[in-house]
Protein backbone atom coordinates (compact mmCIF):
# COMPACT_ATOMS: atom_id res chain seq x y z
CA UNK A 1 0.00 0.00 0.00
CA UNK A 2 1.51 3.45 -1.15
CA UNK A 3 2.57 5.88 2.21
CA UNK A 4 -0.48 8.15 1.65
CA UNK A 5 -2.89 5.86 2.13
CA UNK A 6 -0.98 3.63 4.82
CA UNK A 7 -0.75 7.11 7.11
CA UNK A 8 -4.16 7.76 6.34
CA UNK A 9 -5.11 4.96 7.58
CA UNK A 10 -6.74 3.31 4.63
CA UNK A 11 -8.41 -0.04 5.39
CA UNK A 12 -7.97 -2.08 2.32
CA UNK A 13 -11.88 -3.30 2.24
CA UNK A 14 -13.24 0.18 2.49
CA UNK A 15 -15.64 2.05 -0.23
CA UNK A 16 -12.58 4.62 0.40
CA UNK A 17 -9.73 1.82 -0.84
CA UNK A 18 -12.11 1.30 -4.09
CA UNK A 19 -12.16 4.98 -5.13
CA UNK A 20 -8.62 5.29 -4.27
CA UNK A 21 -8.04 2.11 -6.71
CA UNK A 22 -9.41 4.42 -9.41
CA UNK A 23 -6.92 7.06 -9.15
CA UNK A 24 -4.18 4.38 -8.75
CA UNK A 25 -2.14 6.43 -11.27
CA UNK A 26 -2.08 9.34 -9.25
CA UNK A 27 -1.02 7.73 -5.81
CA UNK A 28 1.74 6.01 -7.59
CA UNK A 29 2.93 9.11 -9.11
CA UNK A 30 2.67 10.85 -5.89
CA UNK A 31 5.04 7.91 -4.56
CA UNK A 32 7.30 8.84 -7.38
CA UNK A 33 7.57 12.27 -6.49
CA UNK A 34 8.59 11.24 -2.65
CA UNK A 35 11.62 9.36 -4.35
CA UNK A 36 12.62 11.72 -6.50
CA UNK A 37 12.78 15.03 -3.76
CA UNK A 38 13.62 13.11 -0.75
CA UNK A 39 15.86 10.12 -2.71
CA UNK A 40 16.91 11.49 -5.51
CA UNK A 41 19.98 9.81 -6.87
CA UNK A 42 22.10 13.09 -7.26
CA UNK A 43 20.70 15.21 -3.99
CA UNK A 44 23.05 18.58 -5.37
CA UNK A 45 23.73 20.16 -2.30
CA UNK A 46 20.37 19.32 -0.08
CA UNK A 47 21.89 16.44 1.24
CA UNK A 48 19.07 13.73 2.54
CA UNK A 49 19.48 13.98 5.87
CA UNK A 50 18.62 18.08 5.38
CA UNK A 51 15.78 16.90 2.96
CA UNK A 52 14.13 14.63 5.62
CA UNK A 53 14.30 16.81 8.55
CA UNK A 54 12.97 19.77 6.62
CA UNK A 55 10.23 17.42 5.23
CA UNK A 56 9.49 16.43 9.16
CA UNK A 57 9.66 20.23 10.18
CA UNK A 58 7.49 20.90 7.59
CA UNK A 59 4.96 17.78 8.38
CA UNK A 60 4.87 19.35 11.93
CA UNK A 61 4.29 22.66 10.81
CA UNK A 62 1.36 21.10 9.40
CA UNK A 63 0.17 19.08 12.29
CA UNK A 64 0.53 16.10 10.40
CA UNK A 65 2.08 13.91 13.20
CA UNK A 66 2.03 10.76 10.89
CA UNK A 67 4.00 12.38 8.05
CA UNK A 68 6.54 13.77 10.31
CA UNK A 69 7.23 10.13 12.23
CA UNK A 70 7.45 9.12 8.29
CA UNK A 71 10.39 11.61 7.63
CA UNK A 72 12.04 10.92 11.17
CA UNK A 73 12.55 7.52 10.18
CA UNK A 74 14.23 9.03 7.25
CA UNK A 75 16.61 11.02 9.32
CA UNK A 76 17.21 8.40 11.10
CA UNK A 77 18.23 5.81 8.37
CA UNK A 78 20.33 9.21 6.61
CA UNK A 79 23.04 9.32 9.67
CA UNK A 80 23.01 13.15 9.74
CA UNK A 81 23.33 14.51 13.17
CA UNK A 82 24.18 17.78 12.55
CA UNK A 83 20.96 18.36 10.27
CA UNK A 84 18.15 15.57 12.60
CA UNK A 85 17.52 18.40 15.15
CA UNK A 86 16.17 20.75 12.21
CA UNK A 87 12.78 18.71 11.95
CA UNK A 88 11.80 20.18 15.27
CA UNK A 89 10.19 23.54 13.94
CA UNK A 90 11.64 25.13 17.45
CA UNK A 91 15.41 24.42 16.32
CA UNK A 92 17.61 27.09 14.46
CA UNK A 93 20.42 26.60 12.46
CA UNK A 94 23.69 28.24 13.50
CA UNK A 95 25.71 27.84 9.93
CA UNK A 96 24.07 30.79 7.65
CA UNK A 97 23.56 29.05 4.99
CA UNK A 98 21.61 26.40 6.48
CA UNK A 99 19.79 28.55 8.67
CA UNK A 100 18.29 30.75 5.37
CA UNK A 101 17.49 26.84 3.37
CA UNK A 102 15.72 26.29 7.09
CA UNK A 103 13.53 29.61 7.09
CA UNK A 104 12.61 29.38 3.55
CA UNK A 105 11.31 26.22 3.88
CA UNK A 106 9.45 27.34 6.65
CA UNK A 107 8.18 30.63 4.93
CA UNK A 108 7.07 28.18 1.86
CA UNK A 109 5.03 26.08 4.69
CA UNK A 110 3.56 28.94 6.68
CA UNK A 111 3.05 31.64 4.91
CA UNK A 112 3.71 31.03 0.95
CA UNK A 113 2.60 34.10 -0.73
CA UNK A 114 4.81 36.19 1.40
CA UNK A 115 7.62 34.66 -0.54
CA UNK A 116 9.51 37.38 -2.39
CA UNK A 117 12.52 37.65 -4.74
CA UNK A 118 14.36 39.28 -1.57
CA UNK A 119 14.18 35.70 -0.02
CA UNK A 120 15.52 34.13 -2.87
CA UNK A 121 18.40 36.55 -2.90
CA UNK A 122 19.02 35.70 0.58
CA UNK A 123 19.21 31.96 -0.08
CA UNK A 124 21.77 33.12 -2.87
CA UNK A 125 24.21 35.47 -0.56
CA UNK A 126 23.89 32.79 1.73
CA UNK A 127 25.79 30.37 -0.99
CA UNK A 128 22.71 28.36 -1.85
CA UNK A 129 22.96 27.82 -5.48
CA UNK A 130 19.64 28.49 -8.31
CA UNK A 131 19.57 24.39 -8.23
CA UNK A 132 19.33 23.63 -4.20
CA UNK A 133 16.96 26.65 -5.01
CA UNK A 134 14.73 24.52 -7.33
CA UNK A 135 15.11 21.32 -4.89
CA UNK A 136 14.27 23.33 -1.95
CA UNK A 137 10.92 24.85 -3.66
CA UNK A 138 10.24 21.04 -4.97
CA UNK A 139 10.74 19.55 -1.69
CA UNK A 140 8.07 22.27 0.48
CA UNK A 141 5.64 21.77 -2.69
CA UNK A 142 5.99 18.19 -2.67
CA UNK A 143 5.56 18.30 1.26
CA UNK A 144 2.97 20.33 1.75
CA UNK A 145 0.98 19.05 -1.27
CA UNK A 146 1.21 15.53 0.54
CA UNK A 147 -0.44 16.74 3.96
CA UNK A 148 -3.04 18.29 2.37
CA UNK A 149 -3.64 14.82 0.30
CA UNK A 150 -3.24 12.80 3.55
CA UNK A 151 -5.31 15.16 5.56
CA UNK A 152 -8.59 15.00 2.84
CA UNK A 153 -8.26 10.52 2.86
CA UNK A 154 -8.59 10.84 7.14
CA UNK A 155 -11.44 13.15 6.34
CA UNK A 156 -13.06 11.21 3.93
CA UNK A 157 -12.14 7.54 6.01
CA UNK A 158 -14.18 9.51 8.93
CA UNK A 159 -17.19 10.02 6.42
CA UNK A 160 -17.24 6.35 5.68
């Protein structure tokens, strides 16, 4: 069963599990997209450990308490320590350029439209490069796209 629907909490005999089976496509898409911004085979200079714990700080930004214990198990299995305390939304980066990936990703999961170009400058001065730019803006889409997915399948198992 893909991640969505096991945190959601999908039982497999449910009227929810058949409609879900008709939009297979999507859900498996959806699992492609978690490989490719959390796993992707060249991770530029977002290593996976970063990825994760930003994906967890994000998740519990959310609320989404499932996601989040998702991503912890991927900081975890990534070996990172000096990036694992990041996906508690109360922990600050002290190296400036990790600190400006780390409040980006948490503008992009708060408050989106108050994204400007004068962020993306700061991730810039900060040494982030246009690419880890692009990967960071993939990863909170991807993120925050996914709790609002898993969040409407709870609401719709509760219905049933």
């Amino acid at each position: 069963m893909p991640l969505i629907e096991t945190l959601a909490g999908v039982r497999p005999d449910s009227a929810l599990a058949a409609a879900i089976e008709k939009r297979a496509e999507i859900f498996r898409l959806s699992q492609a997209a978690h490989d490719a911004v959390l796993l992707p085979r060249d991770p530029g200079g977002l290593s996976y450990g970063l990825r994760a714990a930003l994906a967890a700080r994000m998740a519990r930004l959310n609320r989404s308490a499932a996601l989040a214990s998702h991503y912890d198990t991927l900081v975890a299995r990534a070996g990172e320590p000096e990036t694992a305390p990041l996906a508690d939304p109360d922990a600050t980066a002290t190296h400036r350029r990790t600190a400006e990936i780390v409040r980006h990703a948490d503008r992009l999961t708060v408050a989106p439209r108050e994204a400007k170009r004068a962020d993306i400058e700061a991730l810039r001065e900060a040494g982030v490069s246009d690419h880890d730019i692009v990967r960071l803006a993939e990863l909170a889409a991807f993120v925050n796209y996914q709790v609002r997915v898993l969040t409407g399948l709870k609401l719709l198992g509760e219905l049933q």
